[in-house]
PDB file of N, CA and C in Angstrom:
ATOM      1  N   UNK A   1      -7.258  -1.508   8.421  1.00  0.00           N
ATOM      2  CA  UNK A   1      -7.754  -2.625   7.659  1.00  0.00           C
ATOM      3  C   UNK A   1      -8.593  -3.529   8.553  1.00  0.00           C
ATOM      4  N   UNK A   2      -7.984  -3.864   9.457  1.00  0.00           N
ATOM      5  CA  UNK A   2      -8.692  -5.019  10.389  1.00  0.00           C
ATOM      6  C   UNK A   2      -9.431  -4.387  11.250  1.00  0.00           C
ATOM      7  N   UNK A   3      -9.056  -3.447  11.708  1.00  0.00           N
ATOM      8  CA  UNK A   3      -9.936  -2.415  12.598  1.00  0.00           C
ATOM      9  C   UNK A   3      -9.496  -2.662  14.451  1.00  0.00           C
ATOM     10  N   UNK A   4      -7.983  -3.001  14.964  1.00  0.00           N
ATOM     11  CA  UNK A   4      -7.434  -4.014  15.865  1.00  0.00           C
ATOM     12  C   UNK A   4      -6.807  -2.518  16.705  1.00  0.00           C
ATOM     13  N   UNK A   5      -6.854  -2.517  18.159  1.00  0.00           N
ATOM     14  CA  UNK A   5      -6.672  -0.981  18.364  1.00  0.00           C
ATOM     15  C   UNK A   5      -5.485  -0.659  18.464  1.00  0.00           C
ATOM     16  N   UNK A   6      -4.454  -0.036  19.090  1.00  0.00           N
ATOM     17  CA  UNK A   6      -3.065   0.140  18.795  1.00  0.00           C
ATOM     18  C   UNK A   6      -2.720  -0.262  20.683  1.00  0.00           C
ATOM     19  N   UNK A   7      -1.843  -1.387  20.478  1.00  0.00           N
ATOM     20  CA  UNK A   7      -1.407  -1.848  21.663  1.00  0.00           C
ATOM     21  C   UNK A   7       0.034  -1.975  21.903  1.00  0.00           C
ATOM     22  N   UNK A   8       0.766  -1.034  23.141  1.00  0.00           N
ATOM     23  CA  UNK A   8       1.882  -0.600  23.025  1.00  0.00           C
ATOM     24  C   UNK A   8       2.838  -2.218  23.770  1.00  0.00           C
ATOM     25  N   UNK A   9       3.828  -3.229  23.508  1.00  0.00           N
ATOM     26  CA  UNK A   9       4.675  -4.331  24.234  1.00  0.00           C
ATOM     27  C   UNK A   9       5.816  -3.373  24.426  1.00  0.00           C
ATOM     28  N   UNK A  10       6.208  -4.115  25.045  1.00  0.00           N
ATOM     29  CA  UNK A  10       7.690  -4.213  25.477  1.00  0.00           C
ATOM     30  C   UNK A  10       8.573  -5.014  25.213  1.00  0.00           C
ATOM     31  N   UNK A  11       9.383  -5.186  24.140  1.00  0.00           N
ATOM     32  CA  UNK A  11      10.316  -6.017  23.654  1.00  0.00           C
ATOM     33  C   UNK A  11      12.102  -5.491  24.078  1.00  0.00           C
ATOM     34  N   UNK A  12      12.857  -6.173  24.627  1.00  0.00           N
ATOM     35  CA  UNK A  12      13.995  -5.651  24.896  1.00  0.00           C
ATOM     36  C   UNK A  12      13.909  -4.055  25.288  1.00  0.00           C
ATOM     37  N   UNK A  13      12.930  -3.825  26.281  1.00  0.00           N
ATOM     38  CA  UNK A  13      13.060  -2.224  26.509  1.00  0.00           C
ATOM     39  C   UNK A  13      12.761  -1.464  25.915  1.00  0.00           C
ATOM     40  N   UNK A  14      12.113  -1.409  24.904  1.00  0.00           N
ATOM     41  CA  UNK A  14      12.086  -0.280  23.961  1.00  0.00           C
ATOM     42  C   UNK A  14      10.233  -0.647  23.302  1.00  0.00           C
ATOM     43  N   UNK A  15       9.740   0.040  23.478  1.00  0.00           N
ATOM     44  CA  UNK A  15       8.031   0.055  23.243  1.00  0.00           C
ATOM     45  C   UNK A  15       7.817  -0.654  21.398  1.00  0.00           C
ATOM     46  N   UNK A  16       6.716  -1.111  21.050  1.00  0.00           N
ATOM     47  CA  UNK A  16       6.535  -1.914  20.059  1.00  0.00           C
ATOM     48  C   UNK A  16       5.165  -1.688  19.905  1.00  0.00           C
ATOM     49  N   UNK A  17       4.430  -0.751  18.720  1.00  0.00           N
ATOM     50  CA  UNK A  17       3.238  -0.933  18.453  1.00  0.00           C
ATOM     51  C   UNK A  17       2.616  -1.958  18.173  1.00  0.00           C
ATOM     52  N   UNK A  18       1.557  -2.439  18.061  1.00  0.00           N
ATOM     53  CA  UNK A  18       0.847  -3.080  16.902  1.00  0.00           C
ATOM     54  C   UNK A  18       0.286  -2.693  15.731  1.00  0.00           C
ATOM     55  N   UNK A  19       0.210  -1.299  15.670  1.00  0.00           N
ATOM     56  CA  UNK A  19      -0.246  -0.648  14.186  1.00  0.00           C
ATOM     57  C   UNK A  19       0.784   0.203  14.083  1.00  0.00           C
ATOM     58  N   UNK A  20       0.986   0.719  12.887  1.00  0.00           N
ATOM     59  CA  UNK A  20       2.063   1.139  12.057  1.00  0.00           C
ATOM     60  C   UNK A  20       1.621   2.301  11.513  1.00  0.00           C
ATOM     61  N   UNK A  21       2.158   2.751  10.380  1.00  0.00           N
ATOM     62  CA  UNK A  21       1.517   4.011   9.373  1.00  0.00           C
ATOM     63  C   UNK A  21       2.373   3.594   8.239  1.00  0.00           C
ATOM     64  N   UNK A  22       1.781   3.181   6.910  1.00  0.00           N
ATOM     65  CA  UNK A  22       2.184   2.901   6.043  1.00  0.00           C
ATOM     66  C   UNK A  22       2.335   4.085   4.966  1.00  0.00           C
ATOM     67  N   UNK A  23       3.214   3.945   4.323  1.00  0.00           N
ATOM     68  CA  UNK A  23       3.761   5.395   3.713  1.00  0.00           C
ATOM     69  C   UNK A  23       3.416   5.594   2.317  1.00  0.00           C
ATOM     70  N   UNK A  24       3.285   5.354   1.013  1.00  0.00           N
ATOM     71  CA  UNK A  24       3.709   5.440  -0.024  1.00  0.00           C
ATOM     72  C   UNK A  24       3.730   7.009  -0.874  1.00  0.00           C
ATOM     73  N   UNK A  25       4.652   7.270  -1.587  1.00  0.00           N
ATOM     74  CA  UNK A  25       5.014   8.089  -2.665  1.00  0.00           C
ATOM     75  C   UNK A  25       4.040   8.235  -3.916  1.00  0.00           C
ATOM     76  N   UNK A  26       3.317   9.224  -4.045  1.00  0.00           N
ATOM     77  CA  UNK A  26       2.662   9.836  -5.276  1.00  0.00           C
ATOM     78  C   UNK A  26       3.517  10.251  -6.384  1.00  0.00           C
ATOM     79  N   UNK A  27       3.336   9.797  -7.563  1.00  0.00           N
ATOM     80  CA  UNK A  27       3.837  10.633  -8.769  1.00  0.00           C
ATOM     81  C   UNK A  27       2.807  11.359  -9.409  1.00  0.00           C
ATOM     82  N   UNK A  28       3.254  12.979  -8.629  1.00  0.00           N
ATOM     83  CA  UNK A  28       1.989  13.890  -9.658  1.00  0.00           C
ATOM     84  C   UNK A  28       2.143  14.986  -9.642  1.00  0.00           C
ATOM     85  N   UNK A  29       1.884  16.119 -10.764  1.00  0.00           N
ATOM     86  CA  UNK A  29       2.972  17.156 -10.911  1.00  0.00           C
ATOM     87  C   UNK A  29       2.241  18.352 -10.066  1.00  0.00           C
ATOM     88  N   UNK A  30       1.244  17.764  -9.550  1.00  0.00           N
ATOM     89  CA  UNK A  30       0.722  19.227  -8.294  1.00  0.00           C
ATOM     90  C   UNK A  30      -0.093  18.072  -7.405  1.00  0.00           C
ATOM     91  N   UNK A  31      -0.328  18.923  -6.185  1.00  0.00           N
ATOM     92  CA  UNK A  31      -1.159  18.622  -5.337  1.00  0.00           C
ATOM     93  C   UNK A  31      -2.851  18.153  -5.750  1.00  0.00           C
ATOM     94  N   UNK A  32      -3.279  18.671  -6.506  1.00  0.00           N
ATOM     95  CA  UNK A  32      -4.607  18.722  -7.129  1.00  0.00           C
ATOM     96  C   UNK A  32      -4.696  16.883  -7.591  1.00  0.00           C
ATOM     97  N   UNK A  33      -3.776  16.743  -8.955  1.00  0.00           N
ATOM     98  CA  UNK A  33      -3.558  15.825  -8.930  1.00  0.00           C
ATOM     99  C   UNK A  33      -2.957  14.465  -8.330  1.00  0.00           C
ATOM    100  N   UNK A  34      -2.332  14.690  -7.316  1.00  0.00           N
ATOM    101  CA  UNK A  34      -2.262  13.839  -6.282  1.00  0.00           C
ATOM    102  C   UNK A  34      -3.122  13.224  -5.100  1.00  0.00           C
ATOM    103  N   UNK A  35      -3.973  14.169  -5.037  1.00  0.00           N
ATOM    104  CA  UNK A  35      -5.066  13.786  -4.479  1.00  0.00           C
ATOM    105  C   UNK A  35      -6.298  13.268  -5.316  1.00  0.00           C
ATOM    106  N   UNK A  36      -6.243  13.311  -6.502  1.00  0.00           N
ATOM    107  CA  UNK A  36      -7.317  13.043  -7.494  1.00  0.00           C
ATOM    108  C   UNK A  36      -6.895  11.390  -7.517  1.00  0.00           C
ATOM    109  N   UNK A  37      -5.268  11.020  -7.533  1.00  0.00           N
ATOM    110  CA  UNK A  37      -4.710   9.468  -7.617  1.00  0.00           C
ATOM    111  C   UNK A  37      -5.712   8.915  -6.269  1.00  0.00           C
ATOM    112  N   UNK A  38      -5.619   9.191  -5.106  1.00  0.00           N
ATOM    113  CA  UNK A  38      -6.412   8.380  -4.292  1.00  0.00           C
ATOM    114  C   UNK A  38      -7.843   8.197  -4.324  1.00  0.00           C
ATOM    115  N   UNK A  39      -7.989   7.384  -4.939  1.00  0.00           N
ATOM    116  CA  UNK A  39      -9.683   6.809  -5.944  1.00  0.00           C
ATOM    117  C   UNK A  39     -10.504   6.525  -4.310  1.00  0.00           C
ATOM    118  N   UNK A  40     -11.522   6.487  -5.058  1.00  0.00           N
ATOM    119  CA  UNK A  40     -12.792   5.723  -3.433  1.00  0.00           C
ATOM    120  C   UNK A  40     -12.270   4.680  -2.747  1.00  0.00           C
ATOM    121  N   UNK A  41     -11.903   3.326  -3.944  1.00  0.00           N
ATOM    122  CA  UNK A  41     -10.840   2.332  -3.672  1.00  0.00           C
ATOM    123  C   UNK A  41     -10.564   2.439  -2.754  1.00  0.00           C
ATOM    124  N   UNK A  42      -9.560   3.446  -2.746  1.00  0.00           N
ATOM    125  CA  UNK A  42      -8.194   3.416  -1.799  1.00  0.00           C
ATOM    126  C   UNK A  42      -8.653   4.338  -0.704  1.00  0.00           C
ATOM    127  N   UNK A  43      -9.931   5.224  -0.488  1.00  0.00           N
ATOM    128  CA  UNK A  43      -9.891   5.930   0.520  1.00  0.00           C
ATOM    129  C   UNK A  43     -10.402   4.118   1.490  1.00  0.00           C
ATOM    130  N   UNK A  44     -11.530   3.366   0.769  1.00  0.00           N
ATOM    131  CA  UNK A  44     -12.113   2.599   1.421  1.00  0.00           C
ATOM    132  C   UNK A  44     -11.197   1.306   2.176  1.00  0.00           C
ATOM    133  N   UNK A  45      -9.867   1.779   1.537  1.00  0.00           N
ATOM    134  CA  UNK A  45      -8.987   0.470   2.388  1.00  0.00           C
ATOM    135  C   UNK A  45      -7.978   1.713   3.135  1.00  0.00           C
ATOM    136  N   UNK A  46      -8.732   2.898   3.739  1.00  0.00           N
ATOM    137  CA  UNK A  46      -7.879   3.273   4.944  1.00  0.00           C
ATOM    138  C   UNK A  46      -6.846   4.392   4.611  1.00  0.00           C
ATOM    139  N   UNK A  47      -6.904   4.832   2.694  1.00  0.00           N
ATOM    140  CA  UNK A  47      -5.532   5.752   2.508  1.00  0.00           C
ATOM    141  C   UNK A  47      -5.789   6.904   2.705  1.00  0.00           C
ATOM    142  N   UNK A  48      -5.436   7.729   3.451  1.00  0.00           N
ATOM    143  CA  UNK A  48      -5.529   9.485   3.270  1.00  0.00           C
ATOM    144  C   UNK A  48      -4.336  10.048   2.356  1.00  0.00           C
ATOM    145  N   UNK A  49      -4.404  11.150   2.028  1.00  0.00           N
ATOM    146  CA  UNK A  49      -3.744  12.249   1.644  1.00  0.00           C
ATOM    147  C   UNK A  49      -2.525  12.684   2.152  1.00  0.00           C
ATOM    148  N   UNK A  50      -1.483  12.442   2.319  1.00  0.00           N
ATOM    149  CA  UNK A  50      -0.293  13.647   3.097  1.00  0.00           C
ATOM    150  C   UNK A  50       0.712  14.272   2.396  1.00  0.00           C
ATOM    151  N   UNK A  51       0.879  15.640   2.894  1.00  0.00           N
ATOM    152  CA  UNK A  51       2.451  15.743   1.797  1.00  0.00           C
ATOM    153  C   UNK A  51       3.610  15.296   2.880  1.00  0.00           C
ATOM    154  N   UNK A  52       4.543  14.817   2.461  1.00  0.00           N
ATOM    155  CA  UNK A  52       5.438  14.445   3.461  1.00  0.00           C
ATOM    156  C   UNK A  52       6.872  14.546   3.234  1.00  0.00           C
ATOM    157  N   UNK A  53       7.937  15.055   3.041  1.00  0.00           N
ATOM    158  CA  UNK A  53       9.119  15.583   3.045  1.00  0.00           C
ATOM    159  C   UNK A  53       9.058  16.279   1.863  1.00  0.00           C
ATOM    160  N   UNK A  54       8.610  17.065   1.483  1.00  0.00           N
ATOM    161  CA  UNK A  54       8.207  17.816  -0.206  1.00  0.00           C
ATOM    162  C   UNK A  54       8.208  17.051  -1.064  1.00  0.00           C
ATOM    163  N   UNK A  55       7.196  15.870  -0.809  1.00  0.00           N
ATOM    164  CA  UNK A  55       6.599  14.758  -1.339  1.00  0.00           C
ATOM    165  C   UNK A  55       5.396  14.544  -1.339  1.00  0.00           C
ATOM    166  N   UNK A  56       4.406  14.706  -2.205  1.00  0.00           N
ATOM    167  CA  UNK A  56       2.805  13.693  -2.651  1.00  0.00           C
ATOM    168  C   UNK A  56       3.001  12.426  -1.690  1.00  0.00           C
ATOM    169  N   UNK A  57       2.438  11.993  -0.632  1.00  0.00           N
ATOM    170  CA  UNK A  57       2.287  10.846  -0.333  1.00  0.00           C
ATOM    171  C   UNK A  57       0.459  10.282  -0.125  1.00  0.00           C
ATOM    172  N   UNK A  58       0.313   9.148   0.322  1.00  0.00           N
ATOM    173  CA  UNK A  58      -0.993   8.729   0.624  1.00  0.00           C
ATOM    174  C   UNK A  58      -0.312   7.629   2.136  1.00  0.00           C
ATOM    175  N   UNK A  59      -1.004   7.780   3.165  1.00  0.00           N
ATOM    176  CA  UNK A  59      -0.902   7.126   3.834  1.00  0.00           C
ATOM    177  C   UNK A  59      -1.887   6.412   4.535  1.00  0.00           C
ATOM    178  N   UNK A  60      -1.418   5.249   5.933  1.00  0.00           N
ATOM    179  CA  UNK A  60      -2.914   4.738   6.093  1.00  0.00           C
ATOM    180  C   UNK A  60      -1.996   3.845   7.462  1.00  0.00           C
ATOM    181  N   UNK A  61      -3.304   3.601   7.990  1.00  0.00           N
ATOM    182  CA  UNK A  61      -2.823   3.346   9.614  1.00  0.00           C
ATOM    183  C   UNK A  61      -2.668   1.225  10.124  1.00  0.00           C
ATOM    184  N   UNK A  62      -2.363   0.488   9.622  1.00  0.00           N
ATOM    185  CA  UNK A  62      -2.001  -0.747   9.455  1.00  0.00           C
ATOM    186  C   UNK A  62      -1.521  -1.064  10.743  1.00  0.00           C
ATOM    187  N   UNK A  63      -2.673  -2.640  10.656  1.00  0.00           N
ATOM    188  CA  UNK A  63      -1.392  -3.364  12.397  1.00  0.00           C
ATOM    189  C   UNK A  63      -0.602  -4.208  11.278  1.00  0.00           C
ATOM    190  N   UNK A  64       0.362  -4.721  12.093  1.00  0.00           N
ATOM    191  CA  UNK A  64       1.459  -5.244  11.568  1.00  0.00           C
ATOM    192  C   UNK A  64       1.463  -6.428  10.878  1.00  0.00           C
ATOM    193  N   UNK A  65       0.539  -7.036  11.298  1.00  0.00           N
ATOM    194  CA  UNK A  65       0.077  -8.881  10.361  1.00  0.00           C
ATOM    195  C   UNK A  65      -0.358  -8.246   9.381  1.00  0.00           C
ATOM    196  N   UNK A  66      -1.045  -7.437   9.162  1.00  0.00           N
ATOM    197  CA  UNK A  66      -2.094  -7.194   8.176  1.00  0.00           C
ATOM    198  C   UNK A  66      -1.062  -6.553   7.260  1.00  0.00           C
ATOM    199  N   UNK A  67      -0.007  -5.781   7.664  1.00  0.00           N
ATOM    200  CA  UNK A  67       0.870  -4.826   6.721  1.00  0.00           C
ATOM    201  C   UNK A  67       2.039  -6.212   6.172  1.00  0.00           C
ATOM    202  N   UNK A  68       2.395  -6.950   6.956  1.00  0.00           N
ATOM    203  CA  UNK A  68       2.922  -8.073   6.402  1.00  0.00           C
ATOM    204  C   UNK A  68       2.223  -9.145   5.384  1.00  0.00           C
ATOM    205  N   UNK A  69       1.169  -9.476   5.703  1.00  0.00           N
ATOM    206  CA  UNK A  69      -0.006 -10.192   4.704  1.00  0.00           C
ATOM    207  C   UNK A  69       0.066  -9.162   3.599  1.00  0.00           C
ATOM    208  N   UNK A  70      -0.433  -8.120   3.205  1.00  0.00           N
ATOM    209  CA  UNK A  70      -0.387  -7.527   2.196  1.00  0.00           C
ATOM    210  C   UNK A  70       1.152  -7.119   1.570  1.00  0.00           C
ATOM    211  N   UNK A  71       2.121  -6.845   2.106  1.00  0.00           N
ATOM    212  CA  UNK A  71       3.285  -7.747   1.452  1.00  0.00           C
ATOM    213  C   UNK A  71       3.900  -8.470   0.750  1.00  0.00           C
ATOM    214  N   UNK A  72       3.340  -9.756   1.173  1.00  0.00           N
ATOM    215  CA  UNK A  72       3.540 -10.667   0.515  1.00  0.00           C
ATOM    216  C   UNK A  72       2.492 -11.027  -0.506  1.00  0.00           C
ATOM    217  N   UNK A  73       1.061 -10.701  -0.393  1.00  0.00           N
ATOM    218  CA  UNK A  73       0.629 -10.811  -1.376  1.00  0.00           C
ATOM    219  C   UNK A  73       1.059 -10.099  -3.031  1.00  0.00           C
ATOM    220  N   UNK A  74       1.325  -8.354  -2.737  1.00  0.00           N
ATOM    221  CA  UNK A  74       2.025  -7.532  -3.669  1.00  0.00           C
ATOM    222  C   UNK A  74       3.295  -8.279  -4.143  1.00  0.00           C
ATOM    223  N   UNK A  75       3.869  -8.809  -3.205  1.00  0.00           N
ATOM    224  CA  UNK A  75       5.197  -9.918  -3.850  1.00  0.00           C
ATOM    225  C   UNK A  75       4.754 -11.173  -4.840  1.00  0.00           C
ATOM    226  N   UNK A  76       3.688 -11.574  -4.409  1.00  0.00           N
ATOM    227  CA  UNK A  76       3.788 -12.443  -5.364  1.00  0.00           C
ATOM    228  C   UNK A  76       2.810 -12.268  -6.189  1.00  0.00           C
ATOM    229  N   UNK A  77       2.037 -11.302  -6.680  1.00  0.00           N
ATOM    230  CA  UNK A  77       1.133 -11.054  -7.332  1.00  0.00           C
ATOM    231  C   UNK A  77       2.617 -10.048  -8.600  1.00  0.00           C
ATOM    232  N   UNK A  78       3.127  -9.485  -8.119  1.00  0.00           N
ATOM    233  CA  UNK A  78       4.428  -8.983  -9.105  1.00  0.00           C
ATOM    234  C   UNK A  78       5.469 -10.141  -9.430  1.00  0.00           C
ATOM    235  N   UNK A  79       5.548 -10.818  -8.699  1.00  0.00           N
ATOM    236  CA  UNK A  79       6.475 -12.030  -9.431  1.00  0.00           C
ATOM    237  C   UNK A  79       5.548 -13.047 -10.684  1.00  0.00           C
ATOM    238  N   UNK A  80       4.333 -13.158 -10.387  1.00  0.00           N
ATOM    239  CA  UNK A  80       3.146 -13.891 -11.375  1.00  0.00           C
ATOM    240  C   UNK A  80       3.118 -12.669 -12.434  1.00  0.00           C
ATOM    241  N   UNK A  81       3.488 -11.300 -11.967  1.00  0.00           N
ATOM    242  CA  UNK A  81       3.033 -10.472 -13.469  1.00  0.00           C
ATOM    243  C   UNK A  81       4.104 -10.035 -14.172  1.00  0.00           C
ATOM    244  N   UNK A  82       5.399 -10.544 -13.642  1.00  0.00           N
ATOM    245  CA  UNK A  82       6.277 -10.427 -14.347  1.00  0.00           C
ATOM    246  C   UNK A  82       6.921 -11.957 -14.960  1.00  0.00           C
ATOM    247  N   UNK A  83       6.202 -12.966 -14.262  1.00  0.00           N
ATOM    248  CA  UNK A  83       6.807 -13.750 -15.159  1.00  0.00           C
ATOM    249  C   UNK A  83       5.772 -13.975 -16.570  1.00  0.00           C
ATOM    250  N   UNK A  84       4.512 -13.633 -16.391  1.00  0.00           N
ATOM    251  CA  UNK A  84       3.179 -13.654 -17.373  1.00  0.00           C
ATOM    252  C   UNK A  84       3.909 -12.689 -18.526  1.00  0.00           C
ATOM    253  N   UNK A  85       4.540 -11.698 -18.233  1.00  0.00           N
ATOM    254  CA  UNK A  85       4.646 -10.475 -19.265  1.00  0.00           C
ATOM    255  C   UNK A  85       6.141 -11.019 -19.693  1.00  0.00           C
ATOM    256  N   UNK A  86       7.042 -11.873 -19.370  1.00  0.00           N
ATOM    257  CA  UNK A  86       7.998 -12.394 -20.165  1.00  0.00           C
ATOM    258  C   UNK A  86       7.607 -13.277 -21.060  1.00  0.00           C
ATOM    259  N   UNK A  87       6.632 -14.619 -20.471  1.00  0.00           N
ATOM    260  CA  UNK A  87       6.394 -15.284 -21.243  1.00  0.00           C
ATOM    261  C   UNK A  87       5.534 -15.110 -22.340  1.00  0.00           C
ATOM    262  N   UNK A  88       4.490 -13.975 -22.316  1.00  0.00           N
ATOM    263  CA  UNK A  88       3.603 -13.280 -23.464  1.00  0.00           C
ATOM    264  C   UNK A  88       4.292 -11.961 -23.800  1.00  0.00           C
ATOM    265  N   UNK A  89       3.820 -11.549 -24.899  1.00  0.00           N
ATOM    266  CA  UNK A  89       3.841  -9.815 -25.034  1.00  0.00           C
ATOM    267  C   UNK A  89       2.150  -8.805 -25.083  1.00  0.00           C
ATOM    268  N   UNK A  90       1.590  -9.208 -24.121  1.00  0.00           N
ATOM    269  CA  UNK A  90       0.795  -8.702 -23.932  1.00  0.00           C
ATOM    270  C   UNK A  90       0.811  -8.045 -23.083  1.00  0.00           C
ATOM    271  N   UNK A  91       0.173  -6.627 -23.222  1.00  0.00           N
ATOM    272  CA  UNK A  91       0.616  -5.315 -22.142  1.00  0.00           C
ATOM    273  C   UNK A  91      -0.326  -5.578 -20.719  1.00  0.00           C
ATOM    274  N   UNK A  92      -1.562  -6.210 -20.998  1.00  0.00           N
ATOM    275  CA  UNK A  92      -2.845  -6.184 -20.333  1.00  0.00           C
ATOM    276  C   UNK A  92      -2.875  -7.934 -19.808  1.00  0.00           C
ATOM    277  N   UNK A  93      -2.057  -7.786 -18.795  1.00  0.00           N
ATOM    278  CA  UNK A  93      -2.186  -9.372 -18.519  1.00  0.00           C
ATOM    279  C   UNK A  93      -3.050  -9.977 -17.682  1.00  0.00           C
ATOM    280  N   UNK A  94      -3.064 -11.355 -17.625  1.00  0.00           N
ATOM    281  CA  UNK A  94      -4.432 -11.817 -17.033  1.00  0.00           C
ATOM    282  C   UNK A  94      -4.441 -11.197 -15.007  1.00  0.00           C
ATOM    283  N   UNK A  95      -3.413 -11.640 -14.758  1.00  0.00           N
ATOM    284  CA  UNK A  95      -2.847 -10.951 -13.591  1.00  0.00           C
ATOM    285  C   UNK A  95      -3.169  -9.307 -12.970  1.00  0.00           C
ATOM    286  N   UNK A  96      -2.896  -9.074 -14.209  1.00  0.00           N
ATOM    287  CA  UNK A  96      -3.019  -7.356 -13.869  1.00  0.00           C
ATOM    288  C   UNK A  96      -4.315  -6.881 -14.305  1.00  0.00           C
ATOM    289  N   UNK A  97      -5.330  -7.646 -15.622  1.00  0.00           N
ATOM    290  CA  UNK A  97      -6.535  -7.723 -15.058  1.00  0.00           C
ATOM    291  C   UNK A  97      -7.998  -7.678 -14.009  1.00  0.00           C
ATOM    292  N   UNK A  98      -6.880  -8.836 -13.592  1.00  0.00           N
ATOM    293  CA  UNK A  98      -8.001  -9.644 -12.562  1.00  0.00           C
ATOM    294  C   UNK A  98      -7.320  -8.983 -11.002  1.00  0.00           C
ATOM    295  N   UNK A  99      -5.963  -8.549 -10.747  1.00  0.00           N
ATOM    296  CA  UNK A  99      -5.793  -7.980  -9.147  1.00  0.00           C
ATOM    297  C   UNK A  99      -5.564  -6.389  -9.367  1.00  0.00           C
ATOM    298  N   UNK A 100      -5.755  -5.744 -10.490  1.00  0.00           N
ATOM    299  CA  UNK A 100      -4.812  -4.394 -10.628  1.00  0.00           C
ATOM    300  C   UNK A 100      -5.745  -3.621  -9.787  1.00  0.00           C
ATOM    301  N   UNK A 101      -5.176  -2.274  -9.535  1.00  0.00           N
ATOM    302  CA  UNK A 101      -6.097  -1.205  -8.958  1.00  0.00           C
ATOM    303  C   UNK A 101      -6.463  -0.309  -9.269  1.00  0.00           C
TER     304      UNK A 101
END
């Protein structure tokens, strides 16, 4: 995301990146289609392709502020779209509109 290179600390003995590998889970009933889920979008914020424990995944290489910032944004962008979809019954909310992917 930030483009920050991978710098190894030393915290209590034991090594500490600054970039990570962020994981997520595909739902898709073949490979074909699992790779069809990762849109331009998402190649352009860093996601590749992996299968990973006889799992569809997409992954992507994150330093750690940046994987925490996006975090919390997904937190509270789901707490605003779930309290929007209690208080309306509208499927298509302004929320999920205006940040969805």
């Amino acid at each position: 995301m930030c483009g920050i290179p991978d710098v190894v600390q030393m915290w209590d003995d034991s090594p500490e990146h600054s970039v990570t590998v962020e994981l997520r889970y595909l739902t898709a009933a073949n490979e074909e289609v699992a790779k069809q889920k990762i849109t331009p979008y998402l190649v352009s914020r860093g996601w590749r392709y992996k299968y990973h424990l006889g799992r569809f995944a997409m992954e992507r290489d994150i330093c750690r502020a940046c994987l925490i910032a996006h975090k919390e944004l997904e937190d509270e962008f789901k707490r605003k779209r779930t309290n929007e979809m209690k208080s309306s019954m509208q499927s298509d909310s302004y929320y999920l509109a205006l940040c969805g992917d």
